[in-house]
Protein backbone atom coordinates (compact mmCIF):
# COMPACT_ATOMS: atom_id res chain seq x y z
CA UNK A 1 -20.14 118.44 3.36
CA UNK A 2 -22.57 115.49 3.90
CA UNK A 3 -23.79 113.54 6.49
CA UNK A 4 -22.12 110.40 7.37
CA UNK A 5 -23.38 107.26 7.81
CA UNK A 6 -23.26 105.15 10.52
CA UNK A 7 -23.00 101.52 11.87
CA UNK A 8 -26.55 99.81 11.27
CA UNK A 9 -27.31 102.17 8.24
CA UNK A 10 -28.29 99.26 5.89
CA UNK A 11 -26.40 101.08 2.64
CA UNK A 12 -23.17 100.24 4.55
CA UNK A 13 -23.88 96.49 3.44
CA UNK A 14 -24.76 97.05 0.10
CA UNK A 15 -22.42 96.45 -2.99
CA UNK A 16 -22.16 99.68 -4.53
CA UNK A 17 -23.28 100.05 -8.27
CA UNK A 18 -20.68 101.28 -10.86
CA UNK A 19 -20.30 104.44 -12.16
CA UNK A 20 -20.70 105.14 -15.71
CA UNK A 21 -21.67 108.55 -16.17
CA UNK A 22 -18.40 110.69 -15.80
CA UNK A 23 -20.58 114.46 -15.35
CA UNK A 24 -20.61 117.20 -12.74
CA UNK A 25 -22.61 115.42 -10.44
CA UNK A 26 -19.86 112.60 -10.07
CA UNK A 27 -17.12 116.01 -9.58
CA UNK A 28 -19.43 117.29 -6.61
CA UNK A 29 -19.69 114.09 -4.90
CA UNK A 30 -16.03 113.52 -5.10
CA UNK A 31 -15.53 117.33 -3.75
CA UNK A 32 -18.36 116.72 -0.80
CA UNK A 33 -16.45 113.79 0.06
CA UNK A 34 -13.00 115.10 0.43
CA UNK A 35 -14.53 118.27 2.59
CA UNK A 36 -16.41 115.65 4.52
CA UNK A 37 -13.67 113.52 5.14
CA UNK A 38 -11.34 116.30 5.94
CA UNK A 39 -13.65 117.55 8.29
CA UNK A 40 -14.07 114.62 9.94
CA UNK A 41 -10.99 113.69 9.81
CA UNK A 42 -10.55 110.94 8.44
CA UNK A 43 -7.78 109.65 6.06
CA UNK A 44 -10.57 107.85 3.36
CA UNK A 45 -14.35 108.02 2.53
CA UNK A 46 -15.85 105.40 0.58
CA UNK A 47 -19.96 107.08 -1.17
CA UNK A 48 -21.83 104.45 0.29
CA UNK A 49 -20.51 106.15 3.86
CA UNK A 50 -22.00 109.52 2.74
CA UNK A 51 -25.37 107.33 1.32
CA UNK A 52 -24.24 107.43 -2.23
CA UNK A 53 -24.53 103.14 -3.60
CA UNK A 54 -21.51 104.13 -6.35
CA UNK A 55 -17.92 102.63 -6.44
CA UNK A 56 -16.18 105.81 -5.49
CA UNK A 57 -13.66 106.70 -2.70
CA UNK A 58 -11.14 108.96 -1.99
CA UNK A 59 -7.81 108.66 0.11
CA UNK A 60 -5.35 110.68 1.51
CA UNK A 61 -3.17 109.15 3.69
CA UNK A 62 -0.64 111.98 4.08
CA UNK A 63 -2.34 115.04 4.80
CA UNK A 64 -2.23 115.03 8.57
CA UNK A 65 1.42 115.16 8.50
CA UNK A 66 2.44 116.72 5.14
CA UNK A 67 0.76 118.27 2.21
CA UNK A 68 -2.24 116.60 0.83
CA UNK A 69 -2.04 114.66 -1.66
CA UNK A 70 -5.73 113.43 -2.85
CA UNK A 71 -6.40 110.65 -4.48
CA UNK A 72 -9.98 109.58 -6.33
CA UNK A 73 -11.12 106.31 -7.66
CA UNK A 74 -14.08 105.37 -9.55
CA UNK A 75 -14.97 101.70 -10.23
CA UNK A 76 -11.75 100.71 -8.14
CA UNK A 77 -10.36 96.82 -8.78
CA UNK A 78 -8.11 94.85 -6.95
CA UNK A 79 -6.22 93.12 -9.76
CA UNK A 80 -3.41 91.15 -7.36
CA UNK A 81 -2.28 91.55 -3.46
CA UNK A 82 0.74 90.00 -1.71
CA UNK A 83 0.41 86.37 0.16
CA UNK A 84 2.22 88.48 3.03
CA UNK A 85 -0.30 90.10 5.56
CA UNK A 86 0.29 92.45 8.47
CA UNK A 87 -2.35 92.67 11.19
CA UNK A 88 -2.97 96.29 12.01
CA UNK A 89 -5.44 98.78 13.97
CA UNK A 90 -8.14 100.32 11.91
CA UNK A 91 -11.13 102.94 12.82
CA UNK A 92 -13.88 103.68 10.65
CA UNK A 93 -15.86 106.97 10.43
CA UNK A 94 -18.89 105.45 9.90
CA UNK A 95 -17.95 103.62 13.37
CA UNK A 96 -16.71 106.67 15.69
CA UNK A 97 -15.44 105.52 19.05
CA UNK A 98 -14.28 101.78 17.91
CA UNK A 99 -10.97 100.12 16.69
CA UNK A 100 -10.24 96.78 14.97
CA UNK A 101 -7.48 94.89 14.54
CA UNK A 102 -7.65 93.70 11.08
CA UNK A 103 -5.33 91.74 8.82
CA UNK A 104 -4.40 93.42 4.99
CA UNK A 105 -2.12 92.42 2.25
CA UNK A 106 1.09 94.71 2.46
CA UNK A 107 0.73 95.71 -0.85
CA UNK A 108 -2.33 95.85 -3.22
CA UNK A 109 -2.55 96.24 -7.05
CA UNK A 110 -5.33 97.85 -8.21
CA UNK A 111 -6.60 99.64 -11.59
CA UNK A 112 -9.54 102.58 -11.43
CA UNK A 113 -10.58 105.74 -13.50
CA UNK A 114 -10.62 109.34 -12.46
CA UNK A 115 -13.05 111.84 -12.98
CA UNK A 116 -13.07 111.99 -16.63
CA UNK A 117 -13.08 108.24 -17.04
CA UNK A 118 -9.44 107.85 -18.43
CA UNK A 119 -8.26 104.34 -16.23
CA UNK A 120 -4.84 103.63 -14.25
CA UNK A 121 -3.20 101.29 -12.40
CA UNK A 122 -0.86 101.25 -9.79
CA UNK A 123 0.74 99.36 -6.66
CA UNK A 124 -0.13 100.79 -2.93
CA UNK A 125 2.09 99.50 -0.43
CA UNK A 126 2.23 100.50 3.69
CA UNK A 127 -0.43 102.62 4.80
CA UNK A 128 -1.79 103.52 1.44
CA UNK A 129 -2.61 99.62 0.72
CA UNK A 130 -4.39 99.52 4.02
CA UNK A 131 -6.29 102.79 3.02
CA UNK A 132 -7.26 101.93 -0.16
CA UNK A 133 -7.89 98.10 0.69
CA UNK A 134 -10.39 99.33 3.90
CA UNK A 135 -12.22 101.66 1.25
CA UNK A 136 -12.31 99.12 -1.12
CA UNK A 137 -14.08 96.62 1.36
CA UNK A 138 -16.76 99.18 1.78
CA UNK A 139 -17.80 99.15 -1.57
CA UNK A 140 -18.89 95.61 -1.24
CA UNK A 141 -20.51 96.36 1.78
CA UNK A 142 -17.63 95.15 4.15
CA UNK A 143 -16.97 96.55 7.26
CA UNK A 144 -14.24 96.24 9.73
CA UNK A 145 -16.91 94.84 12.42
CA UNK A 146 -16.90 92.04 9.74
CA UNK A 147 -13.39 91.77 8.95
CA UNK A 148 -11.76 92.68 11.93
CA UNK A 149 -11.22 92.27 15.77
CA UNK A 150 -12.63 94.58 18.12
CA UNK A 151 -9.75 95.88 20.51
């Protein structure tokens, strides 16, 4: 596991660096990260929340009420995103305590690599859009204090 970072922690507002060196130091963060978000628990971890300036996060939206079912991405884009928006309650680990109402695009398209570098693309709609959309944010140093409401 590794320490979280928290609100005022000034590598929250920093726009991660890529990744471009696909080795068993990128496979241990990614592994720290799930335990740490796990742990937590939390349903996605974004580096720069465990101090690590990379684009990498990892979701799992289902695992507190069925099987896991990880999912990694390294040097994440958002290549389109519906007009539509829903308006929605967030938290944030790196903000314990705190809730935000904050407005996403109900689905998101986005392309990434994995571990070993090899890219994909695919559409997240629902909770998985607002997963990988709030992780997203964080890699350009976005936070829901930022974009969101407190409530």
């Amino acid at each position: 596991m590794r320490p979280l970072r928290f609100l005022g922690d000034p590598v929250l507002l920093e726009t991660a660096a890529p990744v471009d060196v696909f080795d068993a130091a990128l496979a241990t963060l990614v592994r720290d990260m799930f335990e740490t978000m796990y742990a937590a628990p939390g349903r996605g971890l974004a580096a720069p929340q465990v101090g690590v300036s990379r684009r990498v996060f990892v979701v799992d939206t289902q695992w507190k009420e069925a099987d896991p079912a990880p999912m990694i991405f390294v040097n994440p884009k958002m290549i389109a995103r519906s007009d539509e928006t829903a308006v929605g309650t967030e938290a944030c680990l790196s903000i314990p305590g705190r809730s935000f109402a904050v407005s996403r695009p109900i689905w998101v398209d986005m392309t990434w690599q994995d571990l070993d570098g090899v890219s994909h693309e695919s559409r997240f709609e629902g909770i998985e859009a607002v997963c990988v959309a709030h992780e997203f944010d964080h890699l350009n140093g976005l936070l829901i204090t930022q974009t969101g409401t407190p409530q």
